[in-house]
N, C-alpha and C. Protein backbone atom coordinates (compact mmCIF):
# COMPACT_ATOMS: atom_id res chain seq x y z
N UNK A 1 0.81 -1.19 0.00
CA UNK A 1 0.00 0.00 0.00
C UNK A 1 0.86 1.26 0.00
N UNK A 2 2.21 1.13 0.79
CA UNK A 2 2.95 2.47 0.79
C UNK A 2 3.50 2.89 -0.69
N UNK A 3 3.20 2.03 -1.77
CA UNK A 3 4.03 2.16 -3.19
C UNK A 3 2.98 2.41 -3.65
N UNK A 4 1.40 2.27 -3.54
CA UNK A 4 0.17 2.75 -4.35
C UNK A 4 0.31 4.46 -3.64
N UNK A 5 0.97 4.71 -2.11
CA UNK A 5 0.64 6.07 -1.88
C UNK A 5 1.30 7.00 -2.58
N UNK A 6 2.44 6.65 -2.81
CA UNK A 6 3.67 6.98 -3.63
C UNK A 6 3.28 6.98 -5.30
N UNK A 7 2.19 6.52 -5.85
CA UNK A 7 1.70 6.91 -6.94
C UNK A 7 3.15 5.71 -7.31
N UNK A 8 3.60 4.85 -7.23
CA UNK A 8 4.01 3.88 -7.77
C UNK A 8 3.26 2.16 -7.64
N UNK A 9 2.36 2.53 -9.03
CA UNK A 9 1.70 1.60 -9.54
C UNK A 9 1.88 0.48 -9.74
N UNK A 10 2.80 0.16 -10.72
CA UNK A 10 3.61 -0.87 -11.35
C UNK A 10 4.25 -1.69 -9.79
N UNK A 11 5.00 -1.18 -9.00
CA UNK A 11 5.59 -1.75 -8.01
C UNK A 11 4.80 -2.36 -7.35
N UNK A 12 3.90 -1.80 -6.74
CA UNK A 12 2.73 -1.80 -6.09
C UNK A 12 1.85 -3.01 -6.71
N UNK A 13 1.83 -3.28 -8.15
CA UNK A 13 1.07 -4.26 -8.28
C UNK A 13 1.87 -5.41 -8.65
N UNK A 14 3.10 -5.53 -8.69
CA UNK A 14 4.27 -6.50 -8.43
C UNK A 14 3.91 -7.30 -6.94
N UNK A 15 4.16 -6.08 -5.95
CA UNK A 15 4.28 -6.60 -4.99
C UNK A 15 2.84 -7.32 -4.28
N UNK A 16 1.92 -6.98 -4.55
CA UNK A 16 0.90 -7.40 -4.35
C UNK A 16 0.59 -8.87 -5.22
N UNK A 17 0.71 -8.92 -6.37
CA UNK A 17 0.46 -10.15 -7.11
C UNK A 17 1.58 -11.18 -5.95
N UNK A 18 2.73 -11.26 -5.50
CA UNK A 18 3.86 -11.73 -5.32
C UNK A 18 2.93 -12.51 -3.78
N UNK A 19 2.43 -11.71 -3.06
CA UNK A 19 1.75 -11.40 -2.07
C UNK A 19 0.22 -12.18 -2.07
N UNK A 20 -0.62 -12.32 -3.40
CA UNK A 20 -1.59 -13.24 -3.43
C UNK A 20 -1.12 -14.68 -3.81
N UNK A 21 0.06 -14.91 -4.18
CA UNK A 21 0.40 -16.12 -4.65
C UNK A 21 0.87 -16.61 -2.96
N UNK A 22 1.76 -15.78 -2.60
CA UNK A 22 2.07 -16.46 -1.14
C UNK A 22 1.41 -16.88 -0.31
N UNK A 23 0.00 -16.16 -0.89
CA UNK A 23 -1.24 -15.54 0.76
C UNK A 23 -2.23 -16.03 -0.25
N UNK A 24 -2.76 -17.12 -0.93
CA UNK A 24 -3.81 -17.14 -1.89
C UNK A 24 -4.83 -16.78 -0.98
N UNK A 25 -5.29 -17.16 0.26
CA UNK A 25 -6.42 -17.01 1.18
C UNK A 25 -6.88 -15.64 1.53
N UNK A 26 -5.79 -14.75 1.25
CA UNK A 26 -5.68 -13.08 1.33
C UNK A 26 -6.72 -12.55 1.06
N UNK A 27 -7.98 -12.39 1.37
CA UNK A 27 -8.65 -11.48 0.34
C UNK A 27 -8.51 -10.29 0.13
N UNK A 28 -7.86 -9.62 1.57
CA UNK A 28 -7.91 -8.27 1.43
C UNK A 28 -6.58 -8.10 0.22
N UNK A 29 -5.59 -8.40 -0.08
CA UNK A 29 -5.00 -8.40 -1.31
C UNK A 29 -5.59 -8.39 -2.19
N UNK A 30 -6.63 -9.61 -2.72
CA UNK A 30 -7.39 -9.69 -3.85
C UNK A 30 -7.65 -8.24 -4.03
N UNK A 31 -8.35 -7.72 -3.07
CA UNK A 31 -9.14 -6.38 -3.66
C UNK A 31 -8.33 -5.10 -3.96
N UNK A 32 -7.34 -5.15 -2.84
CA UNK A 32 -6.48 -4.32 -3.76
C UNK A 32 -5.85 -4.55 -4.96
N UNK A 33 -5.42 -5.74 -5.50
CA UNK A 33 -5.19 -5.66 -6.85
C UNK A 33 -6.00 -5.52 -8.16
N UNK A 34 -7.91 -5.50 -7.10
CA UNK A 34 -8.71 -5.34 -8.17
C UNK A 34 -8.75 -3.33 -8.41
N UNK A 35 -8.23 -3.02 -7.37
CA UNK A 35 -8.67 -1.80 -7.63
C UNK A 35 -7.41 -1.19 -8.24
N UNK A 36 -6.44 -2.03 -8.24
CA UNK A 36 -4.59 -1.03 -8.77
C UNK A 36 -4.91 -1.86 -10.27
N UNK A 37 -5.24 -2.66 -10.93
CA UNK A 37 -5.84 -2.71 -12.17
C UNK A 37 -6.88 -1.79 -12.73
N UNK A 38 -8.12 -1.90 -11.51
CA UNK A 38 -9.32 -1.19 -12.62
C UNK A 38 -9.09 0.46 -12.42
N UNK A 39 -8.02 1.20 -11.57
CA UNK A 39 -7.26 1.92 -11.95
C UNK A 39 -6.27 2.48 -12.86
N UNK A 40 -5.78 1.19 -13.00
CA UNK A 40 -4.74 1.21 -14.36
C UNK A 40 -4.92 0.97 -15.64
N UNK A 41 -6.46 0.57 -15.80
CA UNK A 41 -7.24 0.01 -17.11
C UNK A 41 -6.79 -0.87 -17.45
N UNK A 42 -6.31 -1.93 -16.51
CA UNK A 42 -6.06 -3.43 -16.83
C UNK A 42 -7.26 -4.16 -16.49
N UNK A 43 -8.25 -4.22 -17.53
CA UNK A 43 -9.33 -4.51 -17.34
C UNK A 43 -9.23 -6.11 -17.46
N UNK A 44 -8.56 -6.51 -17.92
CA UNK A 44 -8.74 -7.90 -18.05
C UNK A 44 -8.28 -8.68 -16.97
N UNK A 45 -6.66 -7.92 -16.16
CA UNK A 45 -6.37 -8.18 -14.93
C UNK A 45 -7.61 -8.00 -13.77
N UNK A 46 -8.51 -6.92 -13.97
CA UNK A 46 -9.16 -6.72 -13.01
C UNK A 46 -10.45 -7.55 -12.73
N UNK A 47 -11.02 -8.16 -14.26
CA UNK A 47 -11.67 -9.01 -13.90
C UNK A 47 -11.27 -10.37 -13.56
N UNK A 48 -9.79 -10.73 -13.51
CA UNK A 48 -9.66 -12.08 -13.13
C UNK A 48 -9.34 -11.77 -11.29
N UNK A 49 -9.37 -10.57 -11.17
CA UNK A 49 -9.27 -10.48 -9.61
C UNK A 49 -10.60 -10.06 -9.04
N UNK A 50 -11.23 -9.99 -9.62
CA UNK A 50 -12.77 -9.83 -9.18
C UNK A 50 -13.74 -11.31 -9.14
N UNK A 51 -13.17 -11.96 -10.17
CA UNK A 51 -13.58 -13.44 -10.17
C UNK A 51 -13.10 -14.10 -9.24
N UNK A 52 -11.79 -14.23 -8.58
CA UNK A 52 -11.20 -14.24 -7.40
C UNK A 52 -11.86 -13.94 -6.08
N UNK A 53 -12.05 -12.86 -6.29
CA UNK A 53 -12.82 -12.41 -5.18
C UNK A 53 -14.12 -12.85 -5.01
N UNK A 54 -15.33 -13.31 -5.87
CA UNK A 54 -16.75 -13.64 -5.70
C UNK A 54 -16.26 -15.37 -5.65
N UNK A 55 -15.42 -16.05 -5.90
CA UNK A 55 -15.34 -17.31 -5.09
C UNK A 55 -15.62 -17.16 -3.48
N UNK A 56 -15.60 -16.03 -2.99
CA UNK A 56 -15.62 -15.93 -1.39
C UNK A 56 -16.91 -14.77 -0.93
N UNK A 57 -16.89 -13.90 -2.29
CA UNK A 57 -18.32 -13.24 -2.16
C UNK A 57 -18.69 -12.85 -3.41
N UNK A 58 -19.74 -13.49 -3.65
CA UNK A 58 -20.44 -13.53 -5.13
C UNK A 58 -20.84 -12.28 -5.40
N UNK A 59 -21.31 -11.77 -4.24
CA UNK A 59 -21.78 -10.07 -4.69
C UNK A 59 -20.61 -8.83 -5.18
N UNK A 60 -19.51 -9.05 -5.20
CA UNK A 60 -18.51 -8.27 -5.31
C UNK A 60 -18.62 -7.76 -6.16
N UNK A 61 -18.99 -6.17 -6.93
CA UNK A 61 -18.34 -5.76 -7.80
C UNK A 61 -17.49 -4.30 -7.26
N UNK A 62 -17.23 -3.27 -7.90
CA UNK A 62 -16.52 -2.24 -7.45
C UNK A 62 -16.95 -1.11 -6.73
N UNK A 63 -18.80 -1.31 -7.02
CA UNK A 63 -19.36 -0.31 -6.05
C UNK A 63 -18.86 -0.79 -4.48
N UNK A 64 -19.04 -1.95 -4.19
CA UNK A 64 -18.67 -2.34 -2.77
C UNK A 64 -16.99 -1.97 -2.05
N UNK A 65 -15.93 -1.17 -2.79
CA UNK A 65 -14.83 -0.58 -2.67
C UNK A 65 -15.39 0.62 -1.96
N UNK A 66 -16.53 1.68 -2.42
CA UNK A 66 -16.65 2.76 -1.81
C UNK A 66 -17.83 2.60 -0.48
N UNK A 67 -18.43 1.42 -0.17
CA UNK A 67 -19.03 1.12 0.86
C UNK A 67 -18.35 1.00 2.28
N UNK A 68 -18.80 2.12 3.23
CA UNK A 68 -18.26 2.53 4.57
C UNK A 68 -18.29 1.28 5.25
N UNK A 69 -19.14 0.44 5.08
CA UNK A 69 -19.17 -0.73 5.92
C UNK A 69 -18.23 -2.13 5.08
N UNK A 70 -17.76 -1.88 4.20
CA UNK A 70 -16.87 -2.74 3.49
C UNK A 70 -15.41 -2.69 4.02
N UNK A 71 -14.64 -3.89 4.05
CA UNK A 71 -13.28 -3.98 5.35
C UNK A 71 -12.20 -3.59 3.88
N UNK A 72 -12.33 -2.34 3.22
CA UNK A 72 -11.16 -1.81 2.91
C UNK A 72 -11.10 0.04 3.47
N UNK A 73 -10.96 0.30 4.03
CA UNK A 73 -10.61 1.71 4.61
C UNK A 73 -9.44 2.41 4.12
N UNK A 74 -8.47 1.57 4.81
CA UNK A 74 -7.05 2.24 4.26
C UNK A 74 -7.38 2.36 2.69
N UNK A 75 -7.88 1.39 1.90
CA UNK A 75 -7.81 1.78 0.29
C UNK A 75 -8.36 2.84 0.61
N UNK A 76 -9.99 2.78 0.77
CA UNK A 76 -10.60 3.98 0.42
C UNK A 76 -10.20 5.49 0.68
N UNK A 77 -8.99 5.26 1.17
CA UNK A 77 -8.44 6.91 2.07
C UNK A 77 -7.27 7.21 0.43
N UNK A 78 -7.30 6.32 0.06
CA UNK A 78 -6.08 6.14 -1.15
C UNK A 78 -6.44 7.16 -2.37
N UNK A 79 -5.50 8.38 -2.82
CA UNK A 79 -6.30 8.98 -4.19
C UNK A 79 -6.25 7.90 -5.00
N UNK A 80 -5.71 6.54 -5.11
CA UNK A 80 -6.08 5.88 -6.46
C UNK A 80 -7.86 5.86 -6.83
N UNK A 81 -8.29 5.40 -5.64
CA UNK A 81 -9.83 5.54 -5.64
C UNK A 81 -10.36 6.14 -6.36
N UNK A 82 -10.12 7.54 -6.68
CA UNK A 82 -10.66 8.89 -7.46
C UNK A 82 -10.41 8.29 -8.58
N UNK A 83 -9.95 7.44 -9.22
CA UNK A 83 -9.16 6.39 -10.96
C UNK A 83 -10.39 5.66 -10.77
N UNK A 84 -11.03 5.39 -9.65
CA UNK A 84 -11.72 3.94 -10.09
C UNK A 84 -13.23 4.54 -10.79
């Protein structure tokens, strides 16, 4: 997350992919890499991390990123957000 604050993208989604392979059970990873894709218009990345993600909650799409009661905060404090 400190390399998405830093407006370094690319790193940021290195280290995170590196990070769901280690941590497949991660979800909170999953979602950040759905949102440092559908930020980056890696749309095709973003839907295989969104498919990822509804194995564990079917309802997932990206409105649920800006939902107060949804367990990403720190993202949502993130300017990438304002991309999504």
């Amino acid at each position: 997350m400190a390399r998405t604050g830093a407006g370094d993208y690319s790193r940021a989604t290195l280290d995170a992919t590196m990070t769901s392979t280690l941590s497949p059970n991660f979800m909170a990873i999953r979602r950040f890499l759905y949102a440092l894709h559908a930020a980056s218009d890696r749309m095709e990345q973003a839907s295989i991390a969104q498919s990822q993600i509804r194995v564990r909650e079917p309802d997932f799409d990206q409105t649920r990123l800006f939902d107060s009661a949804y367990p990403v905060g720190t993202l949502r404090s993130m300017p990438i957000m304002e991309r999504l």
